[in-house]
PDB file of N, CA and C in Angstrom:
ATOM      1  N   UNK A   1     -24.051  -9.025   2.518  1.00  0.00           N
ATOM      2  CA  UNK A   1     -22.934  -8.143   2.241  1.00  0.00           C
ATOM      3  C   UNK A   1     -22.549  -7.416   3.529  1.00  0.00           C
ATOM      4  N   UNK A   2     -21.164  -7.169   3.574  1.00  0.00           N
ATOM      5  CA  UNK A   2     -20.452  -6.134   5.150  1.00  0.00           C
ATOM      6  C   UNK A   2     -20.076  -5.408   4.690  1.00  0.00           C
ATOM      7  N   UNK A   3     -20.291  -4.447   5.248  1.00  0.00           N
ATOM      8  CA  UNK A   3     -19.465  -3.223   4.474  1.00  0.00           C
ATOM      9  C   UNK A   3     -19.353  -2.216   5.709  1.00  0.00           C
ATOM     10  N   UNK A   4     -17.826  -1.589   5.969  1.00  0.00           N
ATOM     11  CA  UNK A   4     -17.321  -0.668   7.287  1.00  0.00           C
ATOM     12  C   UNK A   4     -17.283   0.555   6.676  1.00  0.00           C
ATOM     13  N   UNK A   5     -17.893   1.558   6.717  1.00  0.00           N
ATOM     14  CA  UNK A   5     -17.576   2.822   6.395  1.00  0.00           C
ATOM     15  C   UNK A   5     -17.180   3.631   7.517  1.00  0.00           C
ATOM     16  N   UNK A   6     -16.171   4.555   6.952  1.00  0.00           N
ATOM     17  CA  UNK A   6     -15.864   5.467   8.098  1.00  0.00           C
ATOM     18  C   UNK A   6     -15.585   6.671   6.810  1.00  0.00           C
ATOM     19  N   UNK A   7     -16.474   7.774   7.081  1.00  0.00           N
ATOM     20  CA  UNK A   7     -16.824   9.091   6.589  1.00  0.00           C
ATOM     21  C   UNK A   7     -16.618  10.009   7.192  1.00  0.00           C
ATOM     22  N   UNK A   8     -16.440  11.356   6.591  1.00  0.00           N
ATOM     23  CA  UNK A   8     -15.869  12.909   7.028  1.00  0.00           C
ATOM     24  C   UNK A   8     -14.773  12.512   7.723  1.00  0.00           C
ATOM     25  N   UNK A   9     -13.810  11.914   7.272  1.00  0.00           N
ATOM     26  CA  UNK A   9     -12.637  12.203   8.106  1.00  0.00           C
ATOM     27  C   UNK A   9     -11.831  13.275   7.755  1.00  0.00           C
ATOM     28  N   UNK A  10     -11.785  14.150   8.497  1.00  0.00           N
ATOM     29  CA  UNK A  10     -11.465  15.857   8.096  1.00  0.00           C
ATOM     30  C   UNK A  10      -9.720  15.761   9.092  1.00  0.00           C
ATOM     31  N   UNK A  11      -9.357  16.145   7.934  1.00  0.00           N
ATOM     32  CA  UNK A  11      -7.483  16.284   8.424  1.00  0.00           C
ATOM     33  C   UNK A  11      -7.057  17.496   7.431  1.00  0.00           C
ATOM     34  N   UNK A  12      -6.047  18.227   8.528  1.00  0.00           N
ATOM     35  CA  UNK A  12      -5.307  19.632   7.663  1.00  0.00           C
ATOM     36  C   UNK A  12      -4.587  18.794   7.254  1.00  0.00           C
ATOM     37  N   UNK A  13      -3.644  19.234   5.633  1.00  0.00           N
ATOM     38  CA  UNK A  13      -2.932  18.347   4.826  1.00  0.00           C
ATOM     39  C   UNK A  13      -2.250  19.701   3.755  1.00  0.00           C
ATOM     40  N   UNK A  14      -1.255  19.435   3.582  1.00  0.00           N
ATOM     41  CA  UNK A  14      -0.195  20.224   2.310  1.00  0.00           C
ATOM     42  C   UNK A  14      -0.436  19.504   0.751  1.00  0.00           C
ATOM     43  N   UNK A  15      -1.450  18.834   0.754  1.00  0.00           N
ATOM     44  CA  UNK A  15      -1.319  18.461  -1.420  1.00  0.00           C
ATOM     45  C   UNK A  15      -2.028  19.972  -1.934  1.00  0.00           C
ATOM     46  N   UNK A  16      -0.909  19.688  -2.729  1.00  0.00           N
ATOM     47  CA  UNK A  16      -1.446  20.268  -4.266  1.00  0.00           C
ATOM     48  C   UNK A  16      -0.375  21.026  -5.062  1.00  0.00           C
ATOM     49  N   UNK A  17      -0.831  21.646  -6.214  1.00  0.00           N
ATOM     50  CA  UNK A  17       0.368  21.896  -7.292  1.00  0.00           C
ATOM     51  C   UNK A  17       0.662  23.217  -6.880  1.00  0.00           C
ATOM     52  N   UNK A  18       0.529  23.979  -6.423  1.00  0.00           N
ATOM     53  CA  UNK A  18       0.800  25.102  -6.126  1.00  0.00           C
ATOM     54  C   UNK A  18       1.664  25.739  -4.788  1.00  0.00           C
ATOM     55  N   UNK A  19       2.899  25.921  -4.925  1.00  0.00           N
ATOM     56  CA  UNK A  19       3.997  26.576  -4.064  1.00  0.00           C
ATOM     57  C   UNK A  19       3.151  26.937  -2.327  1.00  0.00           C
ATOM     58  N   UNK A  20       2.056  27.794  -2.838  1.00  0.00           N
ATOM     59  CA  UNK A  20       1.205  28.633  -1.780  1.00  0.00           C
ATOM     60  C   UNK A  20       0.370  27.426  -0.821  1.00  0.00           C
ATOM     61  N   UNK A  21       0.037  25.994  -1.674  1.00  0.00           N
ATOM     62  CA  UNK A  21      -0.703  24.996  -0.746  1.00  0.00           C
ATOM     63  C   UNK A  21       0.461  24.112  -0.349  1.00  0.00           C
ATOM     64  N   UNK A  22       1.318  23.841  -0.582  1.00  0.00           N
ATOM     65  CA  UNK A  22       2.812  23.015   0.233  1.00  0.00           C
ATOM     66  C   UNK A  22       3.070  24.361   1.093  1.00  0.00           C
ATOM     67  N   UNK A  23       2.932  25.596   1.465  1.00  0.00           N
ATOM     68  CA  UNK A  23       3.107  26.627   2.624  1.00  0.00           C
ATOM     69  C   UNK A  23       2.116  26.620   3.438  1.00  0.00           C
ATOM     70  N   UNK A  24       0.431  27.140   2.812  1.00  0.00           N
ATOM     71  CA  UNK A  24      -0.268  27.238   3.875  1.00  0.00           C
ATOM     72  C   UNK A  24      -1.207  25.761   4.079  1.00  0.00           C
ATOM     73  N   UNK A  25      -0.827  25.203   3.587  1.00  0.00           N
ATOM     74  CA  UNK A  25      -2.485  23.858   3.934  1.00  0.00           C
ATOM     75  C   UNK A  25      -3.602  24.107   3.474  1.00  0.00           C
ATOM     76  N   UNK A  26      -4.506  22.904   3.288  1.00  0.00           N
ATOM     77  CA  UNK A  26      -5.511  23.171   3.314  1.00  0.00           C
ATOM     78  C   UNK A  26      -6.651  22.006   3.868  1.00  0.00           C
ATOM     79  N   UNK A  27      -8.235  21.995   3.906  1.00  0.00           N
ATOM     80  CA  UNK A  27      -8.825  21.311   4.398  1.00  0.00           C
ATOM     81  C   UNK A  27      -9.018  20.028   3.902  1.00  0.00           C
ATOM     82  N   UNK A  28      -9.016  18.908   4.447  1.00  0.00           N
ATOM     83  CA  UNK A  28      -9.681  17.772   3.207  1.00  0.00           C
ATOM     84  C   UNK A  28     -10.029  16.850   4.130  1.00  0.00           C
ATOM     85  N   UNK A  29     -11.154  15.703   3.559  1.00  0.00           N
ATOM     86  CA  UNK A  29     -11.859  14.943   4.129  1.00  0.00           C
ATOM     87  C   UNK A  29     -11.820  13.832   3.079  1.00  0.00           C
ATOM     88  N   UNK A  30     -11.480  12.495   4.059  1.00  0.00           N
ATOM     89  CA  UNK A  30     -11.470  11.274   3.453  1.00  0.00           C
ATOM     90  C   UNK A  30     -12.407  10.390   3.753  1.00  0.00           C
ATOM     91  N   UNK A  31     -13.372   9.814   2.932  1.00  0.00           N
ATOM     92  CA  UNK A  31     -14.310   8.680   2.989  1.00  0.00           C
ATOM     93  C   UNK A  31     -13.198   7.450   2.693  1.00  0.00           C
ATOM     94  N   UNK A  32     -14.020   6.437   3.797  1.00  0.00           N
ATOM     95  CA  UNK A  32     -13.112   5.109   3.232  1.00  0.00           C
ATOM     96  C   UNK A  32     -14.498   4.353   3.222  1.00  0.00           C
ATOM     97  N   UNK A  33     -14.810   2.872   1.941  1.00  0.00           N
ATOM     98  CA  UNK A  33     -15.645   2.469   2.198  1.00  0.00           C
ATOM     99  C   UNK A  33     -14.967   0.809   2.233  1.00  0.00           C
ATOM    100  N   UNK A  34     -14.960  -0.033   3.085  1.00  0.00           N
ATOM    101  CA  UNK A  34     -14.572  -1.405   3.010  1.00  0.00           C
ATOM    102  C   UNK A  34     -15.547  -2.533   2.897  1.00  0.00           C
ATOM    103  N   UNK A  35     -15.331  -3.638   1.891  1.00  0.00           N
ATOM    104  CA  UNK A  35     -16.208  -4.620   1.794  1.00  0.00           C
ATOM    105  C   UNK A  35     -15.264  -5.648   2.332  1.00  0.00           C
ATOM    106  N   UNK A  36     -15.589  -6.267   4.072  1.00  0.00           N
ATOM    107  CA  UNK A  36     -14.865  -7.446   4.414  1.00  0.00           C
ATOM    108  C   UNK A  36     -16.207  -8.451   5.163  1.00  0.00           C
ATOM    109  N   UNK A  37     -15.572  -9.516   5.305  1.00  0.00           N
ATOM    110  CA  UNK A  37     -16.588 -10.428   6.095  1.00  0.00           C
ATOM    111  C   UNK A  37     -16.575 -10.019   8.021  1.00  0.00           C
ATOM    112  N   UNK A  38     -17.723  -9.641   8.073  1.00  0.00           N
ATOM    113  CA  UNK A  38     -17.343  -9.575   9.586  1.00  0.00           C
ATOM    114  C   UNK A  38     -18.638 -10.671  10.133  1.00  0.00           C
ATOM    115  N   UNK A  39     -19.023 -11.378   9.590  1.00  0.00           N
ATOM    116  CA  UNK A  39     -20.180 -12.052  10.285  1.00  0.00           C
ATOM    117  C   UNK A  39     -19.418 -12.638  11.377  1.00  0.00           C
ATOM    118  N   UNK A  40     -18.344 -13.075  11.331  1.00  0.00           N
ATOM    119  CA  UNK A  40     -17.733 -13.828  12.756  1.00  0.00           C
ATOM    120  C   UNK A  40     -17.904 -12.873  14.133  1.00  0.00           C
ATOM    121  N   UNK A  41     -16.959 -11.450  13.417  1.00  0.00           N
ATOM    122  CA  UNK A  41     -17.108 -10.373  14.844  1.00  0.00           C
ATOM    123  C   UNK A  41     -19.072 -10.143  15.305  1.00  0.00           C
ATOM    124  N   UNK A  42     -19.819 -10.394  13.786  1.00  0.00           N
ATOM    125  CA  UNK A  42     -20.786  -9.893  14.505  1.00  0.00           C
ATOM    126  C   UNK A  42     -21.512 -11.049  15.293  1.00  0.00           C
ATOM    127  N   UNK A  43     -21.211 -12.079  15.602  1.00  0.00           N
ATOM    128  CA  UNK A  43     -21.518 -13.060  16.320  1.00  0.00           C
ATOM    129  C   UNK A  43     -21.001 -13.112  17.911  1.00  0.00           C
ATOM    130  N   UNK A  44     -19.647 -12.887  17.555  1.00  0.00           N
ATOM    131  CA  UNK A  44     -18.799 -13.342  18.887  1.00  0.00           C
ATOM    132  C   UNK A  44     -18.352 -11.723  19.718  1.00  0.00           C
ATOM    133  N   UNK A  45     -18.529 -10.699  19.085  1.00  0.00           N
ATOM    134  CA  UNK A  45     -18.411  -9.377  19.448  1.00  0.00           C
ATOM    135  C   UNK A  45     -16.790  -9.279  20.135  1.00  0.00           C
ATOM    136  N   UNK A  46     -16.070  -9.602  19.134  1.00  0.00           N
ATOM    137  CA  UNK A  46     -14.523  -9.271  19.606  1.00  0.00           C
ATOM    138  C   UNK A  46     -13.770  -8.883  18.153  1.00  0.00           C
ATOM    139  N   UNK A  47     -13.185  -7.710  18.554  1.00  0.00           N
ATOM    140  CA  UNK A  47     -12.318  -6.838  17.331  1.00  0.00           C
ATOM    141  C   UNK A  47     -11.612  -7.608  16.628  1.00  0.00           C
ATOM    142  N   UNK A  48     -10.564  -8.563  17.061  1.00  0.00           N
ATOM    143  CA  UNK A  48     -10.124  -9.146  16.481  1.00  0.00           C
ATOM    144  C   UNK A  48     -10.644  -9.608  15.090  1.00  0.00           C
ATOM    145  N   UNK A  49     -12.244 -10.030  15.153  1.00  0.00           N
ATOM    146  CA  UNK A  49     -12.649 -10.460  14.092  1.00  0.00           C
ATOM    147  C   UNK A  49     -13.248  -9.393  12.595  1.00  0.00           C
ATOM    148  N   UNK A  50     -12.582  -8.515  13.320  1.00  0.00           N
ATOM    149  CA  UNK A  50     -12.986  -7.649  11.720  1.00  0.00           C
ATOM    150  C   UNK A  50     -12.073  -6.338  11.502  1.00  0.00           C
ATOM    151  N   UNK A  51     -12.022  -5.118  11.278  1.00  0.00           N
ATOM    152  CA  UNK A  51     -10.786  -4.227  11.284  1.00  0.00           C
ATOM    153  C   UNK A  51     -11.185  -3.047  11.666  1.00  0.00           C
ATOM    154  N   UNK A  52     -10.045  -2.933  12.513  1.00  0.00           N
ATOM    155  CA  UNK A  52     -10.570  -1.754  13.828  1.00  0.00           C
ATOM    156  C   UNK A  52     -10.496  -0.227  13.110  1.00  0.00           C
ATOM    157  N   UNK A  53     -11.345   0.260  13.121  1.00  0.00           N
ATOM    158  CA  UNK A  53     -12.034   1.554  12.542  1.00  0.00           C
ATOM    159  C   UNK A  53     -10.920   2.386  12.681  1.00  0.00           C
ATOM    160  N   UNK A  54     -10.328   2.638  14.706  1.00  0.00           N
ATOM    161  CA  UNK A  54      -8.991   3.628  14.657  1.00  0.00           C
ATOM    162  C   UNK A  54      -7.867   3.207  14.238  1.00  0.00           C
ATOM    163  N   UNK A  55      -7.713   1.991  13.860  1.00  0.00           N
ATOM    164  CA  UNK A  55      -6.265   1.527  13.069  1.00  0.00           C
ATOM    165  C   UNK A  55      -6.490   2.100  11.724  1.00  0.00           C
ATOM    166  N   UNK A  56      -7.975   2.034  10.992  1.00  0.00           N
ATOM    167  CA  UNK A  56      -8.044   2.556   9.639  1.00  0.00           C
ATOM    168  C   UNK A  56      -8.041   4.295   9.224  1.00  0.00           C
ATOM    169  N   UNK A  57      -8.210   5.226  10.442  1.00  0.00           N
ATOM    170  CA  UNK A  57      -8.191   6.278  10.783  1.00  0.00           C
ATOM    171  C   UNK A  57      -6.410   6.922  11.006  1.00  0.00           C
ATOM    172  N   UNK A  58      -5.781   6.037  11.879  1.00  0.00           N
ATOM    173  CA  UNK A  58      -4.651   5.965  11.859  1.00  0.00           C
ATOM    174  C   UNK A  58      -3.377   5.951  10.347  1.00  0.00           C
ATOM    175  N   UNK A  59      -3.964   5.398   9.799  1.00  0.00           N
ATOM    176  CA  UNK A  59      -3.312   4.791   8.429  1.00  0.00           C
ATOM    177  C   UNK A  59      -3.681   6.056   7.674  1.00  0.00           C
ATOM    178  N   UNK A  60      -5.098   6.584   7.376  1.00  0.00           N
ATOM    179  CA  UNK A  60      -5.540   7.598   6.639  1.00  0.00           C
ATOM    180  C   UNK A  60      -4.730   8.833   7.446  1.00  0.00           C
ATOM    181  N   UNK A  61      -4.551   9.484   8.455  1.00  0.00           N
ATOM    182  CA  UNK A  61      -4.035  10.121   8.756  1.00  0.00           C
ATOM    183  C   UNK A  61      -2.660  10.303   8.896  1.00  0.00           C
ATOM    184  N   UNK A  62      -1.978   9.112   9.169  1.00  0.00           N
ATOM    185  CA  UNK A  62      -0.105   9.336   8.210  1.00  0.00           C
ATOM    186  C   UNK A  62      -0.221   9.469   7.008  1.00  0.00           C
ATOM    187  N   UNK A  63      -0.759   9.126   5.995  1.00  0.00           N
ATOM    188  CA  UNK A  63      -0.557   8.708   4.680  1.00  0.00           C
ATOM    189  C   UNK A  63      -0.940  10.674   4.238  1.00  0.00           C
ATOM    190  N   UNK A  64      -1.999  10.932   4.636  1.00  0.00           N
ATOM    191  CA  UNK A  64      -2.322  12.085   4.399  1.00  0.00           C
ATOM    192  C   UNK A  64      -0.955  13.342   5.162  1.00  0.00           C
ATOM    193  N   UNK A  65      -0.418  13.070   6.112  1.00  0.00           N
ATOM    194  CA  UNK A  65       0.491  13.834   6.287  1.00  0.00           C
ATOM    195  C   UNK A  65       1.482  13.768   5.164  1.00  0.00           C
ATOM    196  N   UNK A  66       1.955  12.679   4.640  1.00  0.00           N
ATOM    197  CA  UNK A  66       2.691  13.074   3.276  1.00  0.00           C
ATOM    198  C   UNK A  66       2.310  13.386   2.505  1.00  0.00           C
ATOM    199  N   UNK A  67       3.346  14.908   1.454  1.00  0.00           N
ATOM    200  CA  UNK A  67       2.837  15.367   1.047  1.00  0.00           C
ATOM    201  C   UNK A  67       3.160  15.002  -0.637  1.00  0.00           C
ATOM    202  N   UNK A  68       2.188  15.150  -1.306  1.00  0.00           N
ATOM    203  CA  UNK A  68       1.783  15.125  -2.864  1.00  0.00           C
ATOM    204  C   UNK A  68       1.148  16.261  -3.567  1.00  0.00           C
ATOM    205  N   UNK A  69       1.954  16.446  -4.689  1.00  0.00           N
ATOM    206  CA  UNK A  69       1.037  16.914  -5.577  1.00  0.00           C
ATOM    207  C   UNK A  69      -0.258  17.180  -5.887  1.00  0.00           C
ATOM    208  N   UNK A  70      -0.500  15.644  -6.068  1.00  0.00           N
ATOM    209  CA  UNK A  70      -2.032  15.421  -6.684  1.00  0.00           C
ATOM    210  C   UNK A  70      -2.947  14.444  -5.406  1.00  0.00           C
ATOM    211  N   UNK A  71      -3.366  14.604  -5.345  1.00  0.00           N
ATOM    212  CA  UNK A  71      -5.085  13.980  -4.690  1.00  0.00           C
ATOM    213  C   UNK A  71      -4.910  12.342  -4.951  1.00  0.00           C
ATOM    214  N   UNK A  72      -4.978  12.292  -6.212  1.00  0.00           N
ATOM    215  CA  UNK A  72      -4.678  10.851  -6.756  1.00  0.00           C
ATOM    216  C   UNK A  72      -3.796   9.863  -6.278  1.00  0.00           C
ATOM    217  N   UNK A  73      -2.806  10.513  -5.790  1.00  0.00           N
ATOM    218  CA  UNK A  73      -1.215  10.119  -5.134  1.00  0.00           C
ATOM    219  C   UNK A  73      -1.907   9.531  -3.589  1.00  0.00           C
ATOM    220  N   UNK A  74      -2.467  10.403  -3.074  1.00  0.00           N
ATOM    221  CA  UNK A  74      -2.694  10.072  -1.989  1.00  0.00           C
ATOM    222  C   UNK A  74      -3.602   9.280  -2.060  1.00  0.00           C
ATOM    223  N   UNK A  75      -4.570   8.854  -2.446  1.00  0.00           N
ATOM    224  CA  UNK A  75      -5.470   8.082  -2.151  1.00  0.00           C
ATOM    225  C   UNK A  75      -5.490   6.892  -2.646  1.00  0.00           C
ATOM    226  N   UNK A  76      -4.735   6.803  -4.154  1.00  0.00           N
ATOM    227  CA  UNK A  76      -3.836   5.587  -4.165  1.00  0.00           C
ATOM    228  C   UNK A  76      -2.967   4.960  -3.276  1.00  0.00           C
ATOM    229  N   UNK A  77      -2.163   5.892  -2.370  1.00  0.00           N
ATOM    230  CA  UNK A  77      -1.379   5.402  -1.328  1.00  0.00           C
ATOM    231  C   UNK A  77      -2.009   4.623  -0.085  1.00  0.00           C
ATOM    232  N   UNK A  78      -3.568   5.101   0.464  1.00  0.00           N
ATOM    233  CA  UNK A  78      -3.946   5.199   1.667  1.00  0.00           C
ATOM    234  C   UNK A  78      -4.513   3.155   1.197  1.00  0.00           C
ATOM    235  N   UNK A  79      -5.521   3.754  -0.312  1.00  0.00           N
ATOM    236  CA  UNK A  79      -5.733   2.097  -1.137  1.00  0.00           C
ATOM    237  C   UNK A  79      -5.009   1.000  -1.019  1.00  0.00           C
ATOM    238  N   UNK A  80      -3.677   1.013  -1.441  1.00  0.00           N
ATOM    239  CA  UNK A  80      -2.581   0.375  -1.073  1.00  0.00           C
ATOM    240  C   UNK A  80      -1.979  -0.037  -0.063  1.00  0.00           C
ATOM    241  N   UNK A  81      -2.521   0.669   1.413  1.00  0.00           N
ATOM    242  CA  UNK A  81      -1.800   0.718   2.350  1.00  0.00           C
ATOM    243  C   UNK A  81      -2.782  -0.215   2.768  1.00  0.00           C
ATOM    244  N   UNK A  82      -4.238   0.222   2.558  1.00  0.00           N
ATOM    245  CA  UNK A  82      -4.973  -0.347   3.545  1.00  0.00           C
ATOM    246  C   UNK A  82      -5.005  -2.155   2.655  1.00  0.00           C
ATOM    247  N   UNK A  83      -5.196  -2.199   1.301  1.00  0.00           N
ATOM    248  CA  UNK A  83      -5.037  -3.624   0.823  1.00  0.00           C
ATOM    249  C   UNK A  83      -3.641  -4.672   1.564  1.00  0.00           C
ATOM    250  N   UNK A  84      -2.968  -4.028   1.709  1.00  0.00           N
ATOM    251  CA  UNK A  84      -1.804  -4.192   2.568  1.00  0.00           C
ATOM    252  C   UNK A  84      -1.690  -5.027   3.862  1.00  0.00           C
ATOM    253  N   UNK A  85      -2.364  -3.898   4.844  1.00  0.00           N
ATOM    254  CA  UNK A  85      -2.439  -4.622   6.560  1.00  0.00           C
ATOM    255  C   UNK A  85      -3.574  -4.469   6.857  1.00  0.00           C
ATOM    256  N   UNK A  86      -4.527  -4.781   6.274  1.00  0.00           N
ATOM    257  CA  UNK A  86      -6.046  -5.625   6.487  1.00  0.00           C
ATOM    258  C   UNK A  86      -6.531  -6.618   5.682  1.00  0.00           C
ATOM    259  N   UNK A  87      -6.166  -7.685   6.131  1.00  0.00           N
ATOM    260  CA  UNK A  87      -6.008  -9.029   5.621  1.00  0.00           C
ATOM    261  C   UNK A  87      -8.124  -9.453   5.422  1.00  0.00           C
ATOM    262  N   UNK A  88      -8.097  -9.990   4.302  1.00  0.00           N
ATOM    263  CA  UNK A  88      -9.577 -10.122   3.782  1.00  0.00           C
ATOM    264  C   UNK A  88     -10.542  -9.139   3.449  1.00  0.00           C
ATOM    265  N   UNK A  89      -9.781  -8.132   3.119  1.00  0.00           N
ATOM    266  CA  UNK A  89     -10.290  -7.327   2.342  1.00  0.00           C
ATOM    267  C   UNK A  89     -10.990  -7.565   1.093  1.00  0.00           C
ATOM    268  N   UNK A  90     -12.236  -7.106   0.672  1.00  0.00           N
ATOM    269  CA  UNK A  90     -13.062  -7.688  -0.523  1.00  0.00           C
ATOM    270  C   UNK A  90     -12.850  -7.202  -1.584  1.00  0.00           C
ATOM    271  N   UNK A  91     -13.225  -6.031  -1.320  1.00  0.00           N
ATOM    272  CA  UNK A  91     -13.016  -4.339  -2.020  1.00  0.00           C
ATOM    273  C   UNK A  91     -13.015  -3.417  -1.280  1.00  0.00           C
ATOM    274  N   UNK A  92     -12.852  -2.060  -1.613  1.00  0.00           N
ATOM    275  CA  UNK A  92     -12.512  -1.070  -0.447  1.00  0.00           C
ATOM    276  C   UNK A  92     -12.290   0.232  -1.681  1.00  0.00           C
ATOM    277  N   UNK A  93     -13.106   1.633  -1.263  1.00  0.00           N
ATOM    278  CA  UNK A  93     -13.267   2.399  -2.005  1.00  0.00           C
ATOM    279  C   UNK A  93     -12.583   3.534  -1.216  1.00  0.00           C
ATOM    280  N   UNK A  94     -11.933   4.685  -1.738  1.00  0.00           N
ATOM    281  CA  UNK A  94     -11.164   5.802  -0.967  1.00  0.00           C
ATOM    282  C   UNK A  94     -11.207   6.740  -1.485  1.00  0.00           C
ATOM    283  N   UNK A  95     -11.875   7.764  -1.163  1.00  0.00           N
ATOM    284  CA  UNK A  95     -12.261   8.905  -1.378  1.00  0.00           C
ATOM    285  C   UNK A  95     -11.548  10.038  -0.982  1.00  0.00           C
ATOM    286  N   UNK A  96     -10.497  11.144  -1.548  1.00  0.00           N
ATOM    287  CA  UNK A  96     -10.113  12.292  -0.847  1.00  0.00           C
ATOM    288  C   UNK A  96     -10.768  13.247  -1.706  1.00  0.00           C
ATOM    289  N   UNK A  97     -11.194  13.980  -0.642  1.00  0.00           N
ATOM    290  CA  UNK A  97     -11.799  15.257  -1.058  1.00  0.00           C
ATOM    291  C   UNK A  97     -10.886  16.212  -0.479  1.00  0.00           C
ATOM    292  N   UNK A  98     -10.863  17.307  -1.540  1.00  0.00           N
ATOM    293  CA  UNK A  98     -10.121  19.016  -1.533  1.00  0.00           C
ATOM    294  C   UNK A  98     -11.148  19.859  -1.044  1.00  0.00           C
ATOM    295  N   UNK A  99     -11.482  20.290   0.164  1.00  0.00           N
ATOM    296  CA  UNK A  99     -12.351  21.687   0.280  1.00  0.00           C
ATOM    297  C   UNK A  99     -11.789  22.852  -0.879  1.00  0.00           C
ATOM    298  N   UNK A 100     -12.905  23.686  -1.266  1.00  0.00           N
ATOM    299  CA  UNK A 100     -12.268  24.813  -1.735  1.00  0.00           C
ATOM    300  C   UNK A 100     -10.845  24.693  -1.882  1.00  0.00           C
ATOM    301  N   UNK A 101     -10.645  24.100  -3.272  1.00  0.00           N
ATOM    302  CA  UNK A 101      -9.732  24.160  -4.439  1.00  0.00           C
ATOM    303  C   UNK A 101      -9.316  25.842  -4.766  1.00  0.00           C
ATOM    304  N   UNK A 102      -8.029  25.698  -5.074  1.00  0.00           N
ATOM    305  CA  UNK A 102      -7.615  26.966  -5.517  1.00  0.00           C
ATOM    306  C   UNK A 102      -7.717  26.839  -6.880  1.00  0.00           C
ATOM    307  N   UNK A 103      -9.375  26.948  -7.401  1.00  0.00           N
ATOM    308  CA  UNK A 103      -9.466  27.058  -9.157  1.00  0.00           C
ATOM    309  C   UNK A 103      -9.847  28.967  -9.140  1.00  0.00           C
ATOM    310  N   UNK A 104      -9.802  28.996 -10.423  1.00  0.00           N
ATOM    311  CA  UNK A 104     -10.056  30.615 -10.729  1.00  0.00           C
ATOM    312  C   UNK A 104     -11.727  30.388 -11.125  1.00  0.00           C
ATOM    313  N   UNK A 105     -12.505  30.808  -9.782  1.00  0.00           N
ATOM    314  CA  UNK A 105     -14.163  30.339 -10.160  1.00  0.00           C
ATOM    315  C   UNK A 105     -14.583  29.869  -8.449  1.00  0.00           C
ATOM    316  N   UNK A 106     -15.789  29.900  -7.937  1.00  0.00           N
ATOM    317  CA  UNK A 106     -16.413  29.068  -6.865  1.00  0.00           C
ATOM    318  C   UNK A 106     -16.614  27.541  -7.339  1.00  0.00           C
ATOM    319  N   UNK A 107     -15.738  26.911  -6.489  1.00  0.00           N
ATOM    320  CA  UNK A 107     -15.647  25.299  -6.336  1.00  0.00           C
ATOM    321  C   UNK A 107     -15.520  24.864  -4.799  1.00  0.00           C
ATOM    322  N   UNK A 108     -16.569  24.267  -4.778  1.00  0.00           N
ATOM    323  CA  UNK A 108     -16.699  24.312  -2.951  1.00  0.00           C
ATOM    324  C   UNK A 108     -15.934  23.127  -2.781  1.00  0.00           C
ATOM    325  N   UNK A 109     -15.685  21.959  -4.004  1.00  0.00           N
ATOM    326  CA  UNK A 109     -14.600  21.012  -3.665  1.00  0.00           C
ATOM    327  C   UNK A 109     -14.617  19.787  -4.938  1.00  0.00           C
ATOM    328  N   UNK A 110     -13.171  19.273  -4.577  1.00  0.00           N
ATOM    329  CA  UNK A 110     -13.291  18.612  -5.963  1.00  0.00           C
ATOM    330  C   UNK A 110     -12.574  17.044  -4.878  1.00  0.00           C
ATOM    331  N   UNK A 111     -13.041  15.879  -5.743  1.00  0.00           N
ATOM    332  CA  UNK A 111     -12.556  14.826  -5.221  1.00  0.00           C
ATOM    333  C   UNK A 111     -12.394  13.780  -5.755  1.00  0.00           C
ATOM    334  N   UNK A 112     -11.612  12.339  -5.574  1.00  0.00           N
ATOM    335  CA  UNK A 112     -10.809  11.716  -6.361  1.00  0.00           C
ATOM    336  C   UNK A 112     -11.412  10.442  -5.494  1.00  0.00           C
ATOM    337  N   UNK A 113     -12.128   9.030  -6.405  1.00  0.00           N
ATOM    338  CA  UNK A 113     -12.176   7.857  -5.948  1.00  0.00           C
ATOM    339  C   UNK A 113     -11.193   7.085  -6.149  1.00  0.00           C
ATOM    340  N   UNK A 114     -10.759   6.185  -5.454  1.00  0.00           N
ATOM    341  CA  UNK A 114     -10.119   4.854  -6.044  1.00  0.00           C
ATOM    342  C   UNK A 114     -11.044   3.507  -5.951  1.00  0.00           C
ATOM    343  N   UNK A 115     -11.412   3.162  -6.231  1.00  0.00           N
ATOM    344  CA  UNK A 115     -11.823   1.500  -5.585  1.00  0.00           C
ATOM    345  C   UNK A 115     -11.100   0.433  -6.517  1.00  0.00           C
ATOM    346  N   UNK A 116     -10.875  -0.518  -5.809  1.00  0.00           N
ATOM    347  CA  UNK A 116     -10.014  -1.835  -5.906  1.00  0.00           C
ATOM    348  C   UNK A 116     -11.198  -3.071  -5.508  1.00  0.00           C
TER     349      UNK A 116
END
């Protein structure tokens, strides 16, 4: 099995339902987890053969500049994007996490999977 993870990716971002988080921002961090074949790259040691970590960093970080509502929105989007322009993709799991949610209560964070 291959599997590329790239974790804590921490980006300021405007989601959520509330007037006050489309004004001030807030923190959030995206896990991406990908299941592709890279036994070729890990043989021949050239990028080409598997999917370049800052192109997938890149993608998570526009997608997250637009803004949504919900959590869900986005990480469906980033899912989609990445099934998209990374060709042999197996499965691939996407995680956005909300630091400190504006709930009425201590919630140090709430977060939303997709996997495909």
């Amino acid at each position: 099995m291959h599997i590329i993870n790239l974790r804590g990716i921490k980006l300021f971002a405007y989601h959520g339902c509330l007037e006050e988080e489309a004004l001030i921002g807030g923190n959030f961090v995206v896990n991406v987890q990908i299941k592709f074949n890279f036994s070729d790259a890990a043989k021949c040691d050239e990028l080409n053969q598997t999917i370049d970590y800052s192109a997938v960093y890149e993608l998570v970080k526009h997608e997250m500049a637009i803004r949504s509502k919900l959590i869900e929105n986005v990480a469906g989007r980033i899912a989609d994007r990445m099934e998209k322009e990374f060709k042999g993709i197996e499965s691939l799991s996407v995680e956005v996490v909300k630091l400190n949610p504006p709930i009425h209560g201590h919630v140090e964070e709430v977060s939303v999977v997709i996997e495909k």
